[in-house]
Protein backbone atom coordinates (compact mmCIF):
# COMPACT_ATOMS: atom_id res chain seq x y z
CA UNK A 1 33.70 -9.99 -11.76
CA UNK A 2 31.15 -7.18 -12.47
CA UNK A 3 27.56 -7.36 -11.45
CA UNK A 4 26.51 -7.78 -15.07
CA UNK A 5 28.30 -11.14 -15.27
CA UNK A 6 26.86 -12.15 -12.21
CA UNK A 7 23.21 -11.59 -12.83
CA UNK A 8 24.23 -12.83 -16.32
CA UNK A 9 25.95 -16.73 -14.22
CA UNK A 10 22.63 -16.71 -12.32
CA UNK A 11 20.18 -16.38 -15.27
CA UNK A 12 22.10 -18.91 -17.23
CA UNK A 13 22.22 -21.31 -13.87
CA UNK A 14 18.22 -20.79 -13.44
CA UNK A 15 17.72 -21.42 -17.01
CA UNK A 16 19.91 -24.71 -16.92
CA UNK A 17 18.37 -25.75 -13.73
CA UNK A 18 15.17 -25.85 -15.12
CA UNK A 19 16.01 -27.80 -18.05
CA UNK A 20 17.29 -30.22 -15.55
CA UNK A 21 14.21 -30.60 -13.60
CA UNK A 22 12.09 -30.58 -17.12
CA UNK A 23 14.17 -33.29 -18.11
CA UNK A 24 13.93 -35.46 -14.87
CA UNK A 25 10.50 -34.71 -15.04
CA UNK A 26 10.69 -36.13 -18.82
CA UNK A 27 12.59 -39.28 -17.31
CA UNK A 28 10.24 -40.01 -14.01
CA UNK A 29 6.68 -40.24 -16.82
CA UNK A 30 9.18 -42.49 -19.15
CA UNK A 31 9.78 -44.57 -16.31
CA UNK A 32 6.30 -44.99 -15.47
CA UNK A 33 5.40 -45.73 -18.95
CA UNK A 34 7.88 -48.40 -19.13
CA UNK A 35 6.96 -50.32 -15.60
CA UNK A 36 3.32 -50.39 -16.88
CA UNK A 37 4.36 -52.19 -19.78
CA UNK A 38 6.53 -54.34 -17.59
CA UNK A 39 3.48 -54.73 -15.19
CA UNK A 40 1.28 -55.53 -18.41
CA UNK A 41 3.84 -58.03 -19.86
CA UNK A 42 4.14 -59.83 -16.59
CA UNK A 43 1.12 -61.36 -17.09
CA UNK A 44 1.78 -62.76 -20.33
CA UNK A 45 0.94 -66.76 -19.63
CA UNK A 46 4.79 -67.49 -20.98
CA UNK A 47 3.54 -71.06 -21.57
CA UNK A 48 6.37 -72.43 -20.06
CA UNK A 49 5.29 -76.11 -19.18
CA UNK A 50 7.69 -76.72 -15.74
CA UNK A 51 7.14 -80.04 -15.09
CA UNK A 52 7.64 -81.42 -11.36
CA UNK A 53 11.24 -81.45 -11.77
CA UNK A 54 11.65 -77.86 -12.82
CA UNK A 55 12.18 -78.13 -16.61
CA UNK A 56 10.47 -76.74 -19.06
CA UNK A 57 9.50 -78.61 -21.97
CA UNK A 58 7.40 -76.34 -24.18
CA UNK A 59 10.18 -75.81 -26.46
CA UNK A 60 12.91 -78.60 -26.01
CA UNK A 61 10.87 -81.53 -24.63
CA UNK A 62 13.78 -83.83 -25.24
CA UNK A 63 16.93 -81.39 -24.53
CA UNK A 64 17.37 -83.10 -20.33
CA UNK A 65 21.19 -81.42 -20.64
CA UNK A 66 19.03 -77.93 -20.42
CA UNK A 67 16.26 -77.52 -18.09
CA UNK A 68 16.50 -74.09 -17.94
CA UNK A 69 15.43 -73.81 -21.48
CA UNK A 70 15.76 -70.38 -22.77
CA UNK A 71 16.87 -68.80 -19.68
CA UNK A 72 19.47 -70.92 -19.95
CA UNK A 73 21.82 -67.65 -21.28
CA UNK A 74 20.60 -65.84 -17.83
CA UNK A 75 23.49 -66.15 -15.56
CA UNK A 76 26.19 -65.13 -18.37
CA UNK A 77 24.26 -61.93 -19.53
CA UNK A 78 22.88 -60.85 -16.12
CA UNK A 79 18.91 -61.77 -16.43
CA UNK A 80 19.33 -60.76 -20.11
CA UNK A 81 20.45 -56.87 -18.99
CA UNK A 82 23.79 -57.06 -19.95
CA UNK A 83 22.72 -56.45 -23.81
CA UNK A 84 19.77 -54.69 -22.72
CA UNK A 85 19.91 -51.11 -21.63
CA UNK A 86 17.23 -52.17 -18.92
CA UNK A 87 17.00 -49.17 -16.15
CA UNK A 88 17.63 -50.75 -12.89
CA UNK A 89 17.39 -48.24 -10.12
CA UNK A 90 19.79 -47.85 -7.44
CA UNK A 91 17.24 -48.83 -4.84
CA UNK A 92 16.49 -52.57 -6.14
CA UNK A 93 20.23 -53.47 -6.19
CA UNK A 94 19.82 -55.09 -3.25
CA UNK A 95 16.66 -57.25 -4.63
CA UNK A 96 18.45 -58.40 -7.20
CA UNK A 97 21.27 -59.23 -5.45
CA UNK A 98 19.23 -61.47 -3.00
CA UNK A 99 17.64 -63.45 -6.17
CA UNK A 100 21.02 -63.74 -7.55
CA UNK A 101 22.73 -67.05 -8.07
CA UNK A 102 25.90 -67.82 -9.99
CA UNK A 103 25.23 -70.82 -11.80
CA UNK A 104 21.39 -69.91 -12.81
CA UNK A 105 21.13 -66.35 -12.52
CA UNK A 106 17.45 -65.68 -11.54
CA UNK A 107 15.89 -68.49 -12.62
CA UNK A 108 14.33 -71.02 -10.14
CA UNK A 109 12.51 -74.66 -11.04
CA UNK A 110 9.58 -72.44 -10.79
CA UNK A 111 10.64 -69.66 -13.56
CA UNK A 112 11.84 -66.75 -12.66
CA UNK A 113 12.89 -65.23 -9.25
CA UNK A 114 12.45 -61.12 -10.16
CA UNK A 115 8.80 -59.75 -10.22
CA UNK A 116 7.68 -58.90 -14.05
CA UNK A 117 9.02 -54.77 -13.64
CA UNK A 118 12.62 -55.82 -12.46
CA UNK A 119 12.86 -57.92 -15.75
CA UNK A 120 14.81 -57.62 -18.59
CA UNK A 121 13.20 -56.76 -21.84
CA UNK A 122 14.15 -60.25 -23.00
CA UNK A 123 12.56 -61.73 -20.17
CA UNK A 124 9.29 -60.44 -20.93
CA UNK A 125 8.47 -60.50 -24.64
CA UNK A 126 10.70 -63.79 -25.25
CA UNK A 127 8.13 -67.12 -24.88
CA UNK A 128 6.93 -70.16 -26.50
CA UNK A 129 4.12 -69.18 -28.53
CA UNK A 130 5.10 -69.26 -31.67
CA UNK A 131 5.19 -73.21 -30.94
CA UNK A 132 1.60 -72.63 -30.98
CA UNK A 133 0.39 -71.50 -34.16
CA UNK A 134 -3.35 -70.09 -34.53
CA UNK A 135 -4.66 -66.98 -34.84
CA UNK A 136 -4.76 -65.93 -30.67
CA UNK A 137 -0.92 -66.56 -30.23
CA UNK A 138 -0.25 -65.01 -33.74
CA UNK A 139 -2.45 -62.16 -32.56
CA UNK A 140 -0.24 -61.53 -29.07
CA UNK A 141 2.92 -62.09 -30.61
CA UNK A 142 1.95 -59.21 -32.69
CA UNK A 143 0.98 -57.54 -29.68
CA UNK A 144 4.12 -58.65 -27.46
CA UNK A 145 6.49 -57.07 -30.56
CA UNK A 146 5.20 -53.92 -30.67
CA UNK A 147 5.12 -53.66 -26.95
CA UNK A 148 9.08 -54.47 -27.04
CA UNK A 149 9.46 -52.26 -29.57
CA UNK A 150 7.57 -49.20 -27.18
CA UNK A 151 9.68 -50.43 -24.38
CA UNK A 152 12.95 -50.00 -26.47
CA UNK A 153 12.45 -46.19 -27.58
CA UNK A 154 11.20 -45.70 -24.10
CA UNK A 155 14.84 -47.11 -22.60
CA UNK A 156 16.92 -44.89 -25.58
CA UNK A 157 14.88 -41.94 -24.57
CA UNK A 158 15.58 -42.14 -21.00
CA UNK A 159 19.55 -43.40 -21.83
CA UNK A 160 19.56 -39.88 -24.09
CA UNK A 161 18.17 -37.78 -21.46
CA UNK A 162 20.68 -39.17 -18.93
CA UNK A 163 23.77 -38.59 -20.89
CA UNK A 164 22.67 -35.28 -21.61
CA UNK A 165 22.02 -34.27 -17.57
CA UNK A 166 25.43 -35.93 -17.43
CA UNK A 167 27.30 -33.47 -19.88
């Protein structure tokens, strides 16, 4: 190899390592966007009504065959992530697998085991307001949506980036 390809490998390698670190850089502020959201969502008063026994009854007051109400779908699609191209970093594996129970996934008789940013996006924008219907819960469900809908071109952004670094 002549010293004009080599100059000519190291250019191109200094030219794609900085698109890698640009686009890192690109992932780290999407990732910080997205946890405030989480952070913000958590919040959210689901209105969940646990009663003493640990079921909800905002929704199904009557339904005693499902306490778990609408995390009842938790433990089959893995706290709603399975469907949901949720980031979960490498470093809260361990977390997760600690809250982590077989027959009820993350849910406890107190709601949910995982802190609002280790949610899926499920988790946090799915509640029982529109059992209440006036202009407030109207006016966060609103709200909630278009937060979801932020969150979810926030996660495809990041899920581009990443199979791009990974070509």
């Amino acid at each position: 190899m002549d010293i004009g390809t080599v100059v000519k490998v190291i250019d191109l390698a200094a030219i794609y390592r900085a698109q890698l670190v640009q686009a890192y850089e690109v992932i780290q502020v999407r990732m910080n966007q997205l946890m405030s959201f989480r952070k913000v969502l958590g919040h959210i008063e689901f209105q969940c009504n646990w009663n003493t026994e640990g079921i909800c009854f905002a929704e199904r007051k009557e339904d005693k065959q499902n306490p778990m109400c609408c995390c009842v779908v938790c433990p089959s699609t893995v706290g709603f992530m399975r469907d949901d191209p949720t980031p979960v970093l490498k470093s809260d594996l361990p977390h997760y697998q600690e809250k982590w129970s077989n027959e009820r996934g993350f849910w406890t008789t107190s709601g949910c085991s995982l802190p609002a940013v280790m949610r899926g996006t499920t988790c946090l924008t799915y509640n029982c307001l529109h059992l209440v219907n006036n202009s407030e819960s109207r006016s966060l469900r609103e709200t909630i949506n278009e937060v979801r809908l932020s969150m979810d071109r926030l996660t495809k952004e990041i899920l581009t980036i990443n199979e791009r670094i990974a070509l």
